[in-house]
N, C-alpha and C. Protein backbone atom coordinates (compact mmCIF):
# COMPACT_ATOMS: atom_id res chain seq x y z
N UNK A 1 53.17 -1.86 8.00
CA UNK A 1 52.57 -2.53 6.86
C UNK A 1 51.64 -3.64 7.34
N UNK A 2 50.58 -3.54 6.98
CA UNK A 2 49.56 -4.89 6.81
C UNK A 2 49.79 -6.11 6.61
N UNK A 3 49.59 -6.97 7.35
CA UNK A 3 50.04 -8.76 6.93
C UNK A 3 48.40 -9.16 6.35
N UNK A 4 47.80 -8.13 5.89
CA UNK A 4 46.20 -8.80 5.32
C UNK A 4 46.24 -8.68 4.49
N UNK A 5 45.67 -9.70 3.32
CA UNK A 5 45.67 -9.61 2.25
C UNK A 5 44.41 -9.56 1.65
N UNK A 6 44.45 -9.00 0.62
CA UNK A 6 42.85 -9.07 0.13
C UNK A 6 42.42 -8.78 -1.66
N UNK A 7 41.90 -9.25 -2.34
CA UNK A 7 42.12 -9.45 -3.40
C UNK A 7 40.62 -8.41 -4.18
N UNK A 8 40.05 -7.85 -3.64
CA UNK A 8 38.74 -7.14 -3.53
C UNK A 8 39.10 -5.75 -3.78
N UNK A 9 39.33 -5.43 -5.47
CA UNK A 9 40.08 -4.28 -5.17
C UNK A 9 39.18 -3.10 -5.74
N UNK A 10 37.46 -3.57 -5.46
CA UNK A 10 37.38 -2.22 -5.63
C UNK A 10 36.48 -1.88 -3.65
N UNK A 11 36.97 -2.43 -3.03
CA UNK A 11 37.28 -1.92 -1.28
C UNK A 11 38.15 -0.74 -1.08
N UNK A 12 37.20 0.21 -0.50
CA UNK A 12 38.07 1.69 -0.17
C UNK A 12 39.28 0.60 0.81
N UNK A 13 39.47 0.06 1.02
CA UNK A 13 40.84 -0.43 2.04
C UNK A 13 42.00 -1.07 1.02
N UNK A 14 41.62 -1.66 -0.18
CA UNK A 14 42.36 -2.34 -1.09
C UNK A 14 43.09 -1.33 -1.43
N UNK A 15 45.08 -2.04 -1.74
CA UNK A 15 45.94 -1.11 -1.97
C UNK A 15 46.91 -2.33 -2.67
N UNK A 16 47.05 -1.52 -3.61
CA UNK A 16 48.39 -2.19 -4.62
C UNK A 16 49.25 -3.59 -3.52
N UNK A 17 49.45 -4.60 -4.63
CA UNK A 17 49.65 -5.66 -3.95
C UNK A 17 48.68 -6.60 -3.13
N UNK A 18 47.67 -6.27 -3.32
CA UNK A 18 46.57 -6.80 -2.82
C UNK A 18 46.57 -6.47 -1.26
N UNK A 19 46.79 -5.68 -0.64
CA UNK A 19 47.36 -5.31 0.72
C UNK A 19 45.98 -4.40 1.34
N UNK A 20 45.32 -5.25 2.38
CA UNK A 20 44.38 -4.79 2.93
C UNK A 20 44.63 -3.54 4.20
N UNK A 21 44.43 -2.32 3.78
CA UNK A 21 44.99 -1.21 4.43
C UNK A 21 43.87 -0.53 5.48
N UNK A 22 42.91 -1.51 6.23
CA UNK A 22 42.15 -1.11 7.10
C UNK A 22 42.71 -1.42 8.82
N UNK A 23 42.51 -0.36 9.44
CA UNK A 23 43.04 -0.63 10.87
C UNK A 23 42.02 -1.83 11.60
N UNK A 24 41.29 -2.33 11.12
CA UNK A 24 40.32 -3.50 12.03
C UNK A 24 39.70 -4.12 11.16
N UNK A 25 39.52 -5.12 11.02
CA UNK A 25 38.35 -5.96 10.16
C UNK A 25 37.85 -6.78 11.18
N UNK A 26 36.39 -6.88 10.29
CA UNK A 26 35.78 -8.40 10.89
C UNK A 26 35.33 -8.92 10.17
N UNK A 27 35.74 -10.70 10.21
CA UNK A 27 35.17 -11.52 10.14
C UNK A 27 34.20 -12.40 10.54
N UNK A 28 33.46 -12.29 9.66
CA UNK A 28 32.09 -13.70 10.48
C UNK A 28 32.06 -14.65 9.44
N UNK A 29 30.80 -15.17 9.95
CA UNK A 29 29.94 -16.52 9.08
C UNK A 29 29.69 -16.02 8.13
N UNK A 30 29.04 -16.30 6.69
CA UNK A 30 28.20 -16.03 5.63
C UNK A 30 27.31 -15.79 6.31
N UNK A 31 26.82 -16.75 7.21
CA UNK A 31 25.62 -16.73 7.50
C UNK A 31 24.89 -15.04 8.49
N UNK A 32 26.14 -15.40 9.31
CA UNK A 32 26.17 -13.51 10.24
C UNK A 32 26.37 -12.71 9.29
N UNK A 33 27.25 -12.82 8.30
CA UNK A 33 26.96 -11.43 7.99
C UNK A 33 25.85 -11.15 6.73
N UNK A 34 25.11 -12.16 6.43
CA UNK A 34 23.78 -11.96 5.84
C UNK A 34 22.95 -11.22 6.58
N UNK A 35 23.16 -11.76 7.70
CA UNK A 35 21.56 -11.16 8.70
C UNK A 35 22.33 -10.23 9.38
N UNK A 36 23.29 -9.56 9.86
CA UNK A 36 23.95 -8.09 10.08
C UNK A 36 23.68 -7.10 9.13
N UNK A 37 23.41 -6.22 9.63
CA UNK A 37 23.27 -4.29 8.66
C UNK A 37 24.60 -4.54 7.93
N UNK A 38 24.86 -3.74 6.81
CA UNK A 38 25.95 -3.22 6.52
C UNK A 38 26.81 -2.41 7.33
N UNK A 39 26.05 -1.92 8.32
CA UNK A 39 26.16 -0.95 9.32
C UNK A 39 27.56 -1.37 10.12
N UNK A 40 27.12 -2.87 10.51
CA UNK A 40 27.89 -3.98 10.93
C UNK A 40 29.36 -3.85 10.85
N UNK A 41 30.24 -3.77 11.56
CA UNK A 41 31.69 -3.94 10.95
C UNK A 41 32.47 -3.96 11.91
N UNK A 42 33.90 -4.08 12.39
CA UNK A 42 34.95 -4.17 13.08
C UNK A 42 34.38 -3.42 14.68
N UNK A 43 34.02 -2.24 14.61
CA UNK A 43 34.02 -1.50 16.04
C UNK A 43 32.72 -2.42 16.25
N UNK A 44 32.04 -3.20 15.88
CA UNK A 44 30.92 -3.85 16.72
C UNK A 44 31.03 -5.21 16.92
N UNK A 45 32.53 -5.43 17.12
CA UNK A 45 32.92 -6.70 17.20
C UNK A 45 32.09 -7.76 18.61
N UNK A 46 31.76 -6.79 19.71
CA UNK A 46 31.29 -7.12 20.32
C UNK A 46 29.95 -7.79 20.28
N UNK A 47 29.30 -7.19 19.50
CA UNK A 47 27.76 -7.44 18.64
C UNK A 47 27.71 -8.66 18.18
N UNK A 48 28.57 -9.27 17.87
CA UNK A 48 28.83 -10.51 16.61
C UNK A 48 28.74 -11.75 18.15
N UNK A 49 27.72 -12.61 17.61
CA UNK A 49 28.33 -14.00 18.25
C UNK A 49 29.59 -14.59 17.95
N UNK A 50 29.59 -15.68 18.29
CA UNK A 50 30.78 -16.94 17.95
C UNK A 50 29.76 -17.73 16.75
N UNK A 51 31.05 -17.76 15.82
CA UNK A 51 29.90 -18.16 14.31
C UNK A 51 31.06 -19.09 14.18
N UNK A 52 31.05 -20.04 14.49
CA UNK A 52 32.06 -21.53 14.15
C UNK A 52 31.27 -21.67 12.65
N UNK A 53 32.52 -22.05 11.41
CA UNK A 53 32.04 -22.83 10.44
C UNK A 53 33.20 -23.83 9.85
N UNK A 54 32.76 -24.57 8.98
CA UNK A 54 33.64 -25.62 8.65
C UNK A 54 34.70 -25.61 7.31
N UNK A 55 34.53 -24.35 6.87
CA UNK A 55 35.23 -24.59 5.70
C UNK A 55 35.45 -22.65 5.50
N UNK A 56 36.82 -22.02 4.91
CA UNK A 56 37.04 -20.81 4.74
C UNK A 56 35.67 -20.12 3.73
N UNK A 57 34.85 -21.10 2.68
CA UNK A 57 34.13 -20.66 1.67
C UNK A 57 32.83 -20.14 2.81
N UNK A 58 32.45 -20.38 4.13
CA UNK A 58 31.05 -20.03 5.17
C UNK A 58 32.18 -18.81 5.84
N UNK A 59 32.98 -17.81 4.93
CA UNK A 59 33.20 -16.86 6.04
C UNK A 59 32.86 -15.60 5.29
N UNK A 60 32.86 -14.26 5.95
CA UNK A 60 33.04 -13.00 5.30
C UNK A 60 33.43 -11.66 5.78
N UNK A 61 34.00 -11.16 5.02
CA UNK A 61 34.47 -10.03 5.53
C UNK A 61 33.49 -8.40 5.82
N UNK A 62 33.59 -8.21 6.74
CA UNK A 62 32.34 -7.40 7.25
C UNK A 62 33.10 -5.63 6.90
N UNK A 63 34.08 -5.36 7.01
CA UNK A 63 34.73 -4.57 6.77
C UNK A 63 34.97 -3.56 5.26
N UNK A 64 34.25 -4.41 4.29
CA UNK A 64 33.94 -3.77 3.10
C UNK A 64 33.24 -2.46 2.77
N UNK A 65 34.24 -1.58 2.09
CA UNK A 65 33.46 -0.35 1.77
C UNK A 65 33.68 -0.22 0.31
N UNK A 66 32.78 -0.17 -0.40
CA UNK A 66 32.83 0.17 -1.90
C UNK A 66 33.72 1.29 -2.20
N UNK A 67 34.84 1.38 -2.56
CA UNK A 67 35.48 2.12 -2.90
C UNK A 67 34.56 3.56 -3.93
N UNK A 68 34.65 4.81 -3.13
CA UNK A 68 34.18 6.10 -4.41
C UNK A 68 32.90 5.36 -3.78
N UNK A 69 32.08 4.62 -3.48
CA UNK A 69 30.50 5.08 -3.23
C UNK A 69 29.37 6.03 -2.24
N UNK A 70 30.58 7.12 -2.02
CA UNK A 70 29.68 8.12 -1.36
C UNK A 70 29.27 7.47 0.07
N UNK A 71 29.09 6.04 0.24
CA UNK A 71 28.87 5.47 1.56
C UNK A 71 29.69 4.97 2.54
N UNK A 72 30.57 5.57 2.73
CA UNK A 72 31.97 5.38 3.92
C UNK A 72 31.19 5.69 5.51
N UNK A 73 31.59 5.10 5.88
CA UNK A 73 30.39 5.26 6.93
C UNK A 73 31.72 5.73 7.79
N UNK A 74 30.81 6.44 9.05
CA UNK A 74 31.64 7.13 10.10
C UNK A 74 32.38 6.59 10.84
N UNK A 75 33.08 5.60 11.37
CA UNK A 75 33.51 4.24 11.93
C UNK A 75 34.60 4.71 12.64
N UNK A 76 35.19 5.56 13.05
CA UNK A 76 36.43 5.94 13.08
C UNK A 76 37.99 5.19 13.02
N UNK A 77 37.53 4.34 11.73
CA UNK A 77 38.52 3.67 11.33
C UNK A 77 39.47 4.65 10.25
N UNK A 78 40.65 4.82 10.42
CA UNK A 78 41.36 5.88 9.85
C UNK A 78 41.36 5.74 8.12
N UNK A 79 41.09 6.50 7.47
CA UNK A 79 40.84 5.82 5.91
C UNK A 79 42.04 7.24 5.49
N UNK A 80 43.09 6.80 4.64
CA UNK A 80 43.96 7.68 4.35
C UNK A 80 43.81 7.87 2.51
């Protein structure tokens, strides 16, 4: 079971209880993940600088997939 929580429930990863059911996320800055592709996400963790910010409201989750939008990208993150 997932210790992530996530309140974003229309994310193909969102699952009853607010329980974020993705094998990797990433987090950045607002600011990184403005100027990152959507493309952008967990397996390119390497890609991402160090994005120090000062407050939880300058962060975001890069890991978002619109739940049902045909755009699940290939990631080989396990989606059940």
């Amino acid at each position: 079971m997932s210790n992530i929580y996530c309140s974003v429930n229309n994310c193909y990863y969102w699952k009853k209880d607010n329980v974020c059911d993705a094998n990797q996320i990433m987090i950045t800055s607002d600011d990184m993940g403005a100027f990152a592709p959507d493309s952008m996400d967990a397996l390119d963790y390497n890609k991402f600088e160090e994005t120090p910010v000062e407050t939880c409201m300058e962060t975001c989750c890069k890991s978002f997939v619109e739940k049902g939008s045909g755009d699940e990208k290939e990631d080989g993150i396990m989606r059940m």
